[in-house]
Structure formats: structure tokens, C-alpha cells
C-alpha atoms as a PDB file:
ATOM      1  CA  UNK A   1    -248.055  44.046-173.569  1.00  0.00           C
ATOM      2  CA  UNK A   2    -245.606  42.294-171.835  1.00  0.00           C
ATOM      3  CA  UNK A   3    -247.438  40.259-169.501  1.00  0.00           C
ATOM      4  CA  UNK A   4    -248.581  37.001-170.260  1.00  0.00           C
ATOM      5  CA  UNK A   5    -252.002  36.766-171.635  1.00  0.00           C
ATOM      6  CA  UNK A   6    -254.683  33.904-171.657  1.00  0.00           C
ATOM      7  CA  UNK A   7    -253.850  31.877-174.876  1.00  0.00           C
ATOM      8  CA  UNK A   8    -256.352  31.397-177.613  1.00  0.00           C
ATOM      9  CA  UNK A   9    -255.472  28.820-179.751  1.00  0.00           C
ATOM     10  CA  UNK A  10    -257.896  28.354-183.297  1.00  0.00           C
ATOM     11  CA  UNK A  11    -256.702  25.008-184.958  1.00  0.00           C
ATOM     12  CA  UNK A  12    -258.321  21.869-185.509  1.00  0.00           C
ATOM     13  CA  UNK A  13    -257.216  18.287-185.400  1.00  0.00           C
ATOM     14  CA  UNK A  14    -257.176  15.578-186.918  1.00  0.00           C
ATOM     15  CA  UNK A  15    -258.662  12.242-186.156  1.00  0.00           C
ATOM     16  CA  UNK A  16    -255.367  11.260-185.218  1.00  0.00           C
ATOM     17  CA  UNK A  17    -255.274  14.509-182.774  1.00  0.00           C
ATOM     18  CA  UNK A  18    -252.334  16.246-185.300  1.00  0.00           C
ATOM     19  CA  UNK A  19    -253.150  19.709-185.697  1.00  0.00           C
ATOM     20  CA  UNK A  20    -254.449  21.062-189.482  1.00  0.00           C
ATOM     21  CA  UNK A  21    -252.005  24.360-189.798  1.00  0.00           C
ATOM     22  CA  UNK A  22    -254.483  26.718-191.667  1.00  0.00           C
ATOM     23  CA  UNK A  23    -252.247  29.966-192.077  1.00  0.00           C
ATOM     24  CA  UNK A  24    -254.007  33.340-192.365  1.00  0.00           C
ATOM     25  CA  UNK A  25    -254.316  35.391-195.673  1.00  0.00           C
ATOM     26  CA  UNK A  26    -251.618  37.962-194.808  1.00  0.00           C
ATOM     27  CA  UNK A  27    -248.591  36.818-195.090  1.00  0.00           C
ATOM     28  CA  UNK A  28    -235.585  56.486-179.500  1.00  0.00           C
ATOM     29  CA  UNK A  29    -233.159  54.355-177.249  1.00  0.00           C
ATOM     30  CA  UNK A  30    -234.080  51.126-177.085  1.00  0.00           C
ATOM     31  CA  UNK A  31    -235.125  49.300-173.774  1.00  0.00           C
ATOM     32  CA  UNK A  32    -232.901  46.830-171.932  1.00  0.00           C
ATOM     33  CA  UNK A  33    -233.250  43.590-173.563  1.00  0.00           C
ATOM     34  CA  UNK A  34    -234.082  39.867-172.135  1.00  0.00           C
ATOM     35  CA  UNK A  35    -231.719  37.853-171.287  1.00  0.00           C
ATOM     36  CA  UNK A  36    -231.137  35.207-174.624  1.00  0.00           C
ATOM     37  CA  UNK A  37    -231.671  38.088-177.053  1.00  0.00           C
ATOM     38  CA  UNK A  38    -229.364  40.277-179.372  1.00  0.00           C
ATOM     39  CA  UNK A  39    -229.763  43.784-181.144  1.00  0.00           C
ATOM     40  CA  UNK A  40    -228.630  42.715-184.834  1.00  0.00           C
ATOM     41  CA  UNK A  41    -227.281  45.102-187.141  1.00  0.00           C
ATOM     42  CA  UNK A  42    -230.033  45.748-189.596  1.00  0.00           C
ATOM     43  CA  UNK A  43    -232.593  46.568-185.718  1.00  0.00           C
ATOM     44  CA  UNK A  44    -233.928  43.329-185.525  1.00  0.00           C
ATOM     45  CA  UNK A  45    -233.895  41.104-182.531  1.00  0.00           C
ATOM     46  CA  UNK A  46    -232.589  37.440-182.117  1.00  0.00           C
ATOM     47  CA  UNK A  47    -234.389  35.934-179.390  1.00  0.00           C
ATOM     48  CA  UNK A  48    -232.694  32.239-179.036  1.00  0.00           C
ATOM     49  CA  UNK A  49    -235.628  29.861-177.089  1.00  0.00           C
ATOM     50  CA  UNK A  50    -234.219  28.404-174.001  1.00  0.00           C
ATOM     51  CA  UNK A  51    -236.860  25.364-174.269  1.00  0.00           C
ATOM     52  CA  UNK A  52    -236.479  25.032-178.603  1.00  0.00           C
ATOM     53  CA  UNK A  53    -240.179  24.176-179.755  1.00  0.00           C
ATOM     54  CA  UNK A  54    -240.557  21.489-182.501  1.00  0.00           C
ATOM     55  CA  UNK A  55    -244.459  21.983-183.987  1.00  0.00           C
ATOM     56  CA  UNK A  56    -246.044  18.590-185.867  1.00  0.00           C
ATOM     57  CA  UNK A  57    -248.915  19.987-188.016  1.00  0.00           C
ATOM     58  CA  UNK A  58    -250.879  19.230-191.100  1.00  0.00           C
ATOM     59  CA  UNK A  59    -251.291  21.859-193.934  1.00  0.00           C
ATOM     60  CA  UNK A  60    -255.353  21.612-195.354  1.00  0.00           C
ATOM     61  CA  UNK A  61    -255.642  19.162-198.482  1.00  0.00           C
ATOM     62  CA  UNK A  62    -252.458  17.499-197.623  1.00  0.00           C
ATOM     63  CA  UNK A  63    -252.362  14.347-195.716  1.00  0.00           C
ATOM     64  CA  UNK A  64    -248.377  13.859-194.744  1.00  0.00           C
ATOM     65  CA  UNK A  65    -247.489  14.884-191.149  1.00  0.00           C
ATOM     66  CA  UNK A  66    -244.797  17.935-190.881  1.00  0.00           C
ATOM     67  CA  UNK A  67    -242.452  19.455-188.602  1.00  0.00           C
ATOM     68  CA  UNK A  68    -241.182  22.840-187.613  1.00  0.00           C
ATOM     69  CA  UNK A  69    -238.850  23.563-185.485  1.00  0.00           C
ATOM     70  CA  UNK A  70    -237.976  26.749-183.448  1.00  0.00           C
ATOM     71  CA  UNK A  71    -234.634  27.290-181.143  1.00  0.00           C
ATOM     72  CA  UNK A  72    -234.700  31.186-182.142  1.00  0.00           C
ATOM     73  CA  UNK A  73    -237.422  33.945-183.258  1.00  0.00           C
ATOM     74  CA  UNK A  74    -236.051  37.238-185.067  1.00  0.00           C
ATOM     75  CA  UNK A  75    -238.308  39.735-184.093  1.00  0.00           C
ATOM     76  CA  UNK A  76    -238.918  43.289-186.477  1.00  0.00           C
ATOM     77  CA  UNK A  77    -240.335  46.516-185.201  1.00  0.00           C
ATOM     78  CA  UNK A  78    -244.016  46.931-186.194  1.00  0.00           C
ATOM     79  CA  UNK A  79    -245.538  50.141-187.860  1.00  0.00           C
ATOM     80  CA  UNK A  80    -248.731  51.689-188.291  1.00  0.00           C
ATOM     81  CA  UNK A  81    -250.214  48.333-190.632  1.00  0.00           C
ATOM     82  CA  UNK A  82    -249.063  46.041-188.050  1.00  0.00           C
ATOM     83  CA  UNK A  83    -250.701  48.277-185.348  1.00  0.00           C
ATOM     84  CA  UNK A  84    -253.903  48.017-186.866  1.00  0.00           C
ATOM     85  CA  UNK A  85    -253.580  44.303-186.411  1.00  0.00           C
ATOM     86  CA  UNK A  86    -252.700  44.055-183.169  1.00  0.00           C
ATOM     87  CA  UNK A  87    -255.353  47.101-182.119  1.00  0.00           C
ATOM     88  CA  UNK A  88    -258.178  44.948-183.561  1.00  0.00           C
ATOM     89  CA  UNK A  89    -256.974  41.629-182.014  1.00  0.00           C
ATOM     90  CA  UNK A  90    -260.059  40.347-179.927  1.00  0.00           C
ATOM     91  CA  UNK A  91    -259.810  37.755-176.960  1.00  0.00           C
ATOM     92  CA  UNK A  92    -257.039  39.251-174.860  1.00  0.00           C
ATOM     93  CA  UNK A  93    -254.811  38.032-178.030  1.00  0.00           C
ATOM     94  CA  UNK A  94    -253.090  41.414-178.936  1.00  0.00           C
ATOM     95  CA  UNK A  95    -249.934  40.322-177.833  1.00  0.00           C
ATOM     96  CA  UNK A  96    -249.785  37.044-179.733  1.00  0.00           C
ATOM     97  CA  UNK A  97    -250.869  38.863-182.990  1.00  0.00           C
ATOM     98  CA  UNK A  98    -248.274  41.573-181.738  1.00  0.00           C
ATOM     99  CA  UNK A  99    -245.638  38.760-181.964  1.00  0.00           C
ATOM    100  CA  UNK A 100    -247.164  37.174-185.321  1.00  0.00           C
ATOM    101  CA  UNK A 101    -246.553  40.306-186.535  1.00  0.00           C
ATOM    102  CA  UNK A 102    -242.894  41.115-185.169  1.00  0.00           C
ATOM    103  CA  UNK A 103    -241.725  37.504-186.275  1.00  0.00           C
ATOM    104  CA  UNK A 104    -243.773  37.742-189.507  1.00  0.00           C
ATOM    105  CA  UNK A 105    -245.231  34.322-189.190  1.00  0.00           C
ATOM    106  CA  UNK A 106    -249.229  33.616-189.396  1.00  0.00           C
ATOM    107  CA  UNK A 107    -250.903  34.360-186.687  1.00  0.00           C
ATOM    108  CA  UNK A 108    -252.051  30.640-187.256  1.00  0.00           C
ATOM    109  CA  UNK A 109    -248.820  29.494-186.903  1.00  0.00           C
ATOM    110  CA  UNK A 110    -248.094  31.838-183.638  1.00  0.00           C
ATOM    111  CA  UNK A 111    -250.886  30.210-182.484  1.00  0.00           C
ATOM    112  CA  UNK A 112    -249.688  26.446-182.408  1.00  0.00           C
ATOM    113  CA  UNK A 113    -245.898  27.678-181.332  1.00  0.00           C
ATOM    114  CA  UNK A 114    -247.287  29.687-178.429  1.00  0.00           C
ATOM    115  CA  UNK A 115    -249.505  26.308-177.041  1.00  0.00           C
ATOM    116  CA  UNK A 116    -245.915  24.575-177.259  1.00  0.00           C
ATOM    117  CA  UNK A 117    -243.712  27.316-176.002  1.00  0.00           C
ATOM    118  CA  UNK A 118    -242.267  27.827-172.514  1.00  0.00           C
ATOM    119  CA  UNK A 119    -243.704  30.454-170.224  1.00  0.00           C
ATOM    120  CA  UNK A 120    -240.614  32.197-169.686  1.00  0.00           C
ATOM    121  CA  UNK A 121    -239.549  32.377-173.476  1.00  0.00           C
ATOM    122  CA  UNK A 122    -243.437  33.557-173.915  1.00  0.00           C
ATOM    123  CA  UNK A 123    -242.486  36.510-171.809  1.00  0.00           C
ATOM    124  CA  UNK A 124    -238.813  37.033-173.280  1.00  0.00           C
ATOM    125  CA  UNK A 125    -240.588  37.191-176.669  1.00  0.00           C
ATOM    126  CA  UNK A 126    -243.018  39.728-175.562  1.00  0.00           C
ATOM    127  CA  UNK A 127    -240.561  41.969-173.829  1.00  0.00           C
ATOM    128  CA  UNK A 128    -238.737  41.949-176.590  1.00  0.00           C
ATOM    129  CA  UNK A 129    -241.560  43.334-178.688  1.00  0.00           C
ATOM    130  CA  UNK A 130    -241.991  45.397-176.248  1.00  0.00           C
ATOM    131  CA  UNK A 131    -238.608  46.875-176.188  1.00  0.00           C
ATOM    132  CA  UNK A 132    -238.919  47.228-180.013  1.00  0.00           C
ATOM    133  CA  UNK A 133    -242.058  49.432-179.551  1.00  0.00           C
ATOM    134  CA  UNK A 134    -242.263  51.261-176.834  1.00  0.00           C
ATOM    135  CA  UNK A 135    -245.091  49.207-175.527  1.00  0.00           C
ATOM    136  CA  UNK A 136    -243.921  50.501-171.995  1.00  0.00           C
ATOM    137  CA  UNK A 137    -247.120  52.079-170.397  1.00  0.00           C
ATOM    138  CA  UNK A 138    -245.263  55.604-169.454  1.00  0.00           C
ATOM    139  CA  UNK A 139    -248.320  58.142-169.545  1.00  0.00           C
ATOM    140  CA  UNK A 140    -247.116  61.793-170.121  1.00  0.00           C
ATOM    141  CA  UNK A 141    -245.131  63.312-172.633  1.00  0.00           C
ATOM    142  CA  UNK A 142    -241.900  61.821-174.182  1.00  0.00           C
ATOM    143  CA  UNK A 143    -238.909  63.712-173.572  1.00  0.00           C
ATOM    144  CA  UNK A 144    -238.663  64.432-176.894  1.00  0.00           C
ATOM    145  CA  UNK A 145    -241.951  66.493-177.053  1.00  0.00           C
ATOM    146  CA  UNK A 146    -241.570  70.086-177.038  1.00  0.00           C
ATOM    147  CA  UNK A 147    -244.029  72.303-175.988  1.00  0.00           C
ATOM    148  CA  UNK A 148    -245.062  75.850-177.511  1.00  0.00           C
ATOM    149  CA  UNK A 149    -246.043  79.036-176.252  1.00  0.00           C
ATOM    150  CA  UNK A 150    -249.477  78.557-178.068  1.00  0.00           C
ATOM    151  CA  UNK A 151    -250.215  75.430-176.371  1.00  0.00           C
ATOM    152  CA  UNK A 152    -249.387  73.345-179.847  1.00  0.00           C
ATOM    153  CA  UNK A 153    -246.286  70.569-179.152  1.00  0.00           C
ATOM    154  CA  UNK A 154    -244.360  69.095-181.682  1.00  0.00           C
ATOM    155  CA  UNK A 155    -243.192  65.644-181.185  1.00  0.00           C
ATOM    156  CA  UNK A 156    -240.429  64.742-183.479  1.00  0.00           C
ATOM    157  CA  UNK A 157    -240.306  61.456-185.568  1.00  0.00           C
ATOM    158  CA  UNK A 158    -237.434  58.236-184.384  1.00  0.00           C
ATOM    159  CA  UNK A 159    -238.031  57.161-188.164  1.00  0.00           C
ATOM    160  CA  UNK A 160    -239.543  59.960-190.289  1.00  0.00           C
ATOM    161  CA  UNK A 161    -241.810  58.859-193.160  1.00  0.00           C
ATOM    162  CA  UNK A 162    -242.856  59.916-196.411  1.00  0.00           C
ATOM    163  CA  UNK A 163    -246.743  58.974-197.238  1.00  0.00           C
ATOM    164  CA  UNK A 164    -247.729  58.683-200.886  1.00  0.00           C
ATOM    165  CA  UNK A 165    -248.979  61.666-202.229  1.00  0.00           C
ATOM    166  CA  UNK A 166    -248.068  63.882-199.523  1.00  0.00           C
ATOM    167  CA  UNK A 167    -244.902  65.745-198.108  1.00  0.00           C
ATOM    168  CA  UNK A 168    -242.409  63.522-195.868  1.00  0.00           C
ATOM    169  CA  UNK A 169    -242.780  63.875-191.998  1.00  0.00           C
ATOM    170  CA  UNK A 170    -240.316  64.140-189.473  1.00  0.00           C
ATOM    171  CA  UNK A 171    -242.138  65.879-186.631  1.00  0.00           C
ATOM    172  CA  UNK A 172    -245.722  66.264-185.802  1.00  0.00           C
ATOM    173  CA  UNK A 173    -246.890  69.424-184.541  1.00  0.00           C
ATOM    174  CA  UNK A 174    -250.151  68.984-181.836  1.00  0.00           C
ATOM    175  CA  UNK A 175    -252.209  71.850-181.422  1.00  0.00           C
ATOM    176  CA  UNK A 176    -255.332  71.866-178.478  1.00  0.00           C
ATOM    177  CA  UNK A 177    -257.609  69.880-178.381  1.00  0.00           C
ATOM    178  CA  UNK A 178    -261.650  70.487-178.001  1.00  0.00           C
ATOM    179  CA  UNK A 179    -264.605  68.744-176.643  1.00  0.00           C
ATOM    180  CA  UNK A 180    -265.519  68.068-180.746  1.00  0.00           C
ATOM    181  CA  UNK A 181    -262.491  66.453-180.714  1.00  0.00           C
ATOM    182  CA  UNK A 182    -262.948  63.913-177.997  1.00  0.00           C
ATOM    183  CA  UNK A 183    -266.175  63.419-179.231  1.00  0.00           C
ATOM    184  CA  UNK A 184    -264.792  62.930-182.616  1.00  0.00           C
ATOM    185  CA  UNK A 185    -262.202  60.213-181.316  1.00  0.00           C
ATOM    186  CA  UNK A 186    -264.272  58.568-179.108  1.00  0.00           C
ATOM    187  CA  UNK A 187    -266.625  57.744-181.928  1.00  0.00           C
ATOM    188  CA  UNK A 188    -264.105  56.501-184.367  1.00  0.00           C
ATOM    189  CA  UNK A 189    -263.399  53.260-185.935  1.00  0.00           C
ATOM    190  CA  UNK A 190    -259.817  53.586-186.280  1.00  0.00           C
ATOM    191  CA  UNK A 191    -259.268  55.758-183.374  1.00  0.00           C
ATOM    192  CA  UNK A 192    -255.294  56.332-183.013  1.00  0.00           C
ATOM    193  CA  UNK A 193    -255.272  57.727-187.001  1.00  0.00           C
ATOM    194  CA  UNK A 194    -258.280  59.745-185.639  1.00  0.00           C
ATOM    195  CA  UNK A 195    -256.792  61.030-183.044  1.00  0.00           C
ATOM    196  CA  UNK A 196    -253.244  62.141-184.797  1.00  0.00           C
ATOM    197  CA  UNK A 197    -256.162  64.076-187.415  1.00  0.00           C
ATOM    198  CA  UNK A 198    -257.874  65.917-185.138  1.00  0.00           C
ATOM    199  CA  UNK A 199    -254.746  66.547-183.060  1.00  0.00           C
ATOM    200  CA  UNK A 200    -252.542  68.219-185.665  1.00  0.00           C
ATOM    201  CA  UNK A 201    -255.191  69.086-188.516  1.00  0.00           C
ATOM    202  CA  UNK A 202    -254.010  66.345-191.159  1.00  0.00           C
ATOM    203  CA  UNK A 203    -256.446  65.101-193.200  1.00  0.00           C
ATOM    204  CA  UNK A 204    -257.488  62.039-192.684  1.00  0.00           C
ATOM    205  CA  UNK A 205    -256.365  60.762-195.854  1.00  0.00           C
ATOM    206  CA  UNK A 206    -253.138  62.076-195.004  1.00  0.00           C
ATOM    207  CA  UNK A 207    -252.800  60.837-191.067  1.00  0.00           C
ATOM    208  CA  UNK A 208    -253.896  57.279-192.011  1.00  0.00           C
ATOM    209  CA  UNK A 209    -251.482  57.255-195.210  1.00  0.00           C
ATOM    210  CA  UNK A 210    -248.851  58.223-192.456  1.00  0.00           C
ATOM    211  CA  UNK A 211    -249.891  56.561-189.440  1.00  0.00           C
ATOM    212  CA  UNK A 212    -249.236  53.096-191.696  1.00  0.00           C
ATOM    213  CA  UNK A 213    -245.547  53.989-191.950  1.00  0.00           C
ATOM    214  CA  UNK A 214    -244.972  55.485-189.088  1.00  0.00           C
ATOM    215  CA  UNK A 215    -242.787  53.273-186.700  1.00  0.00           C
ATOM    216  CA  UNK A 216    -244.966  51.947-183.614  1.00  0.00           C
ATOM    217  CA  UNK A 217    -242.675  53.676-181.320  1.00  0.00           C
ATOM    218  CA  UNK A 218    -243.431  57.057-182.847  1.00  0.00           C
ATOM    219  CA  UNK A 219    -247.236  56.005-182.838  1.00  0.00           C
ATOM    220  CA  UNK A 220    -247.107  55.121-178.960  1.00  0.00           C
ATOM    221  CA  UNK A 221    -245.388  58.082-178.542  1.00  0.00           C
ATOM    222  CA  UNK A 222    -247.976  60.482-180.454  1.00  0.00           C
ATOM    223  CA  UNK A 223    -250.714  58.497-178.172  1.00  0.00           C
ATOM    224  CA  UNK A 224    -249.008  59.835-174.824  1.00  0.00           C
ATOM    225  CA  UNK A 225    -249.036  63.206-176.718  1.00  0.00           C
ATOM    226  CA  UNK A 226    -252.959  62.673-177.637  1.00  0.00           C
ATOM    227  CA  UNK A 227    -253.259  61.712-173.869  1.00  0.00           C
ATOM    228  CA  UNK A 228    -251.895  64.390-172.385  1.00  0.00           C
ATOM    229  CA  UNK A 229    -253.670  66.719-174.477  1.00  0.00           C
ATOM    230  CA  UNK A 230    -256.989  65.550-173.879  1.00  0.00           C
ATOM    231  CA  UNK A 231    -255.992  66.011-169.862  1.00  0.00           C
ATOM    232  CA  UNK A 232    -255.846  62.125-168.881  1.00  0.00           C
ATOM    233  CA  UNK A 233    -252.065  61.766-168.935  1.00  0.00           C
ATOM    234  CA  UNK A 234    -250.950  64.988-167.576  1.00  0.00           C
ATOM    235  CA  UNK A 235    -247.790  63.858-166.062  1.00  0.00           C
ATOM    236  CA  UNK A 236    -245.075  64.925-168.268  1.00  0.00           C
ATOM    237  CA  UNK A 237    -241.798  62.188-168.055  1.00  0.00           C
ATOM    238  CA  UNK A 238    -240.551  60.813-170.971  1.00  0.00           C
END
């Protein structure tokens, strides 16, 4: 997630070649930071630009020029909603959805600032989402996992949540899993909530009303759990 991606960027221009902005319909320990960004208080990031970005767009129907300009992003952590975003992202664009969705702008408008930004802040940006997620390929289980004398692991939540309707989480408990189960997740549309179903016997109702809460950290950390019960991530580090 971190690396630097090819850049899609959907806009079209003008006949004077400015840009139409045409914004979409949706409005554990951390890792080390990059250098130009700060933990706030509330667990967002500052990221302050080293190159500041100014964009010069025009909004559909309107037919004035405007400007925007950027010398800092605040970056959020994402949860399960986000995830679902940035899963589905087509074109090698997860990452700049990924940041859309961390700096709640439009992907639209991610688009234009990321044709404009430097390289290096690209990649400060990213870590820091990174950072914020946990998007930091380990394989194995997190150091938090515990495992039973059945087989079954419980993984315990960074930010417990509390899905409508059902009974608040802090910990997920992971039992075997089964060649139905592969099959199961293989064949699935949404595939992570799938996969925390089948691996700890929540409904599905119930695992995709959590899995949108649940903080992407905790989600990347019940995929290394998935992963190392379905044998391809048998190395156990957190």
C-alpha cells in the first residue's frame, strides 16, 4: 500500500484545458511515522506537503475558474466501510481511494491533487495511511492472537465495536477452518466479511454489520488470522 502506484486520473477539461471537478456521490502501536507528519490528539495524522499543491478546477454547470490549495492533509483511520472502498478500487488505484478515504475528500478530488502532487509527499501520504492501518504486509499471526488448545484463536479487538442489533465485540474467537470454507471464501463477493463468518461462526448479517465498524487495523489483523488458518501464512510474528 505504500508504494507508489500508476496514477489514474478521470477528469475532463475544458476547452480552455481547466479541469471540470466532478466529485463522487459519497461524501495496536502505531508505526513510525514520515518525516513532515504528527500524531494529533483526537488519532489523526497531520501530514504538512513539502511541495504545497494549489488545484485550478471547474465544478459542472458553473463556468468561473477555482482554486484549492493544499500545504497539509489530515489523514483518519479507515474501518470496515472505507475498506470496502478501497478493496473494490480497480486500476491499481486502491491506494489513492485508500487516501480519498483517510483525508475524506472525493476520490475525484484525490484524483486531480495526486496528478499535481510531489512523488515524495505521494509516498509520505501513503505511509502514513499505512501506519494508520496496519497496511504492513506481516503474514502470520499478530502478537496479540492467542491460540487454544482446540485449535480455535481469539484475536482481541484495538477498538472494540458494537454492531446494531447484536452484542458489542471486543475479541474474535477463530475456530478451524475446512475445505467448505475455502471454497466458501473463495467464491464470495465480499470476501474479508466472508471470511471473518466462516472463521468464527457469525452470521453473516452479524460479521458484515461488524466488519463495517471494525477499525482497518483489527480487519488486517483478522486477515493474517484467516491466513494462517487456511495454512498460507503459517509463520507466526506479530
Amino acid at each position: 500500500m505504500a508504494e507508489t502506484q500508476r496514477l489514474l486520473v478521470d477528469f475532463t477539461e475544458g476547452a480552455d484545458g481547466v479541469p471540470f471537478l466532478i466529485e463522487d456521490a459519497a461524501g495496536a502501536d502505531p508505526l513510525p511515522l514520515p518525516e513532515g507528519a504528527v500524531r494529533n490528539a483526537d488519532g489523526t495524522v497531520t501530514l504538512t506537503l513539502a511541495y504545497p499543491v494549489t488545484l485550478t478546477f471547474r465544478l459542472p454547470g458553473g463556468p468561473e475558474v477555482q482554486q484549492k490549495s493544499f500545504s497539509e492533509l489530515v489523514l483518519r483511520r479507515l474501518n470496515g466501510l472505507d475498506m470496502r472502498r478501497v478493496i473494490g478500487a480497480r486500476g491499481g488505484r486502491s491506494a489513492q481511494v485508500a487516501l480519498a478515504r483517510s483525508a475524506d475528500l472525493s476520490e475525484a478530488r484525490i484524483a486531480l491533487l495526486y496528478a499535481k502532487m510531489d512523488a515524495s509527499d505521494i509516498s509520505a501520504a501513503n505511509a502514513v495511511v499505512a501506519s494508520l492501518c496496519g497496511f504492513d504486509g506481516e503474514e502470520g499471526l499478530p502478537a496479540s492472537a492467542v491460540i487454544g488448545d482446540d485449535g480455535s484463536i481469539t484475536l482481541p479487538l484495538a477498538a472494540p465495536v458494537e454492531p446494531q442489533g447484536f452484542a458489542a465485540r471486543h475479541e474474535l474467537v477463530f475456530r478451524r477452518l475446512r475445505g467448505d470454507d475455502l471454497i466458501a471464501i473463495s467464491q464470495a463477493k465480499d470476501l474479508l466479511p466472508t471470511a471473518m463468518a466462516r472463521a468464527t461462526g457469525l452470521s453473516p448479517k452479524e460479521a458484515n454489520s461488524a466488519f463495517d465498524l471494525m477499525d482497518a487495523a483489527d480487519i488486517m489483523a483478522m486477515q493474517r488470522v484467516v491466513g494462517f488458518l487456511s495454512g498460507s501464512g503459517r509463520r507466526i510474528g506479530g
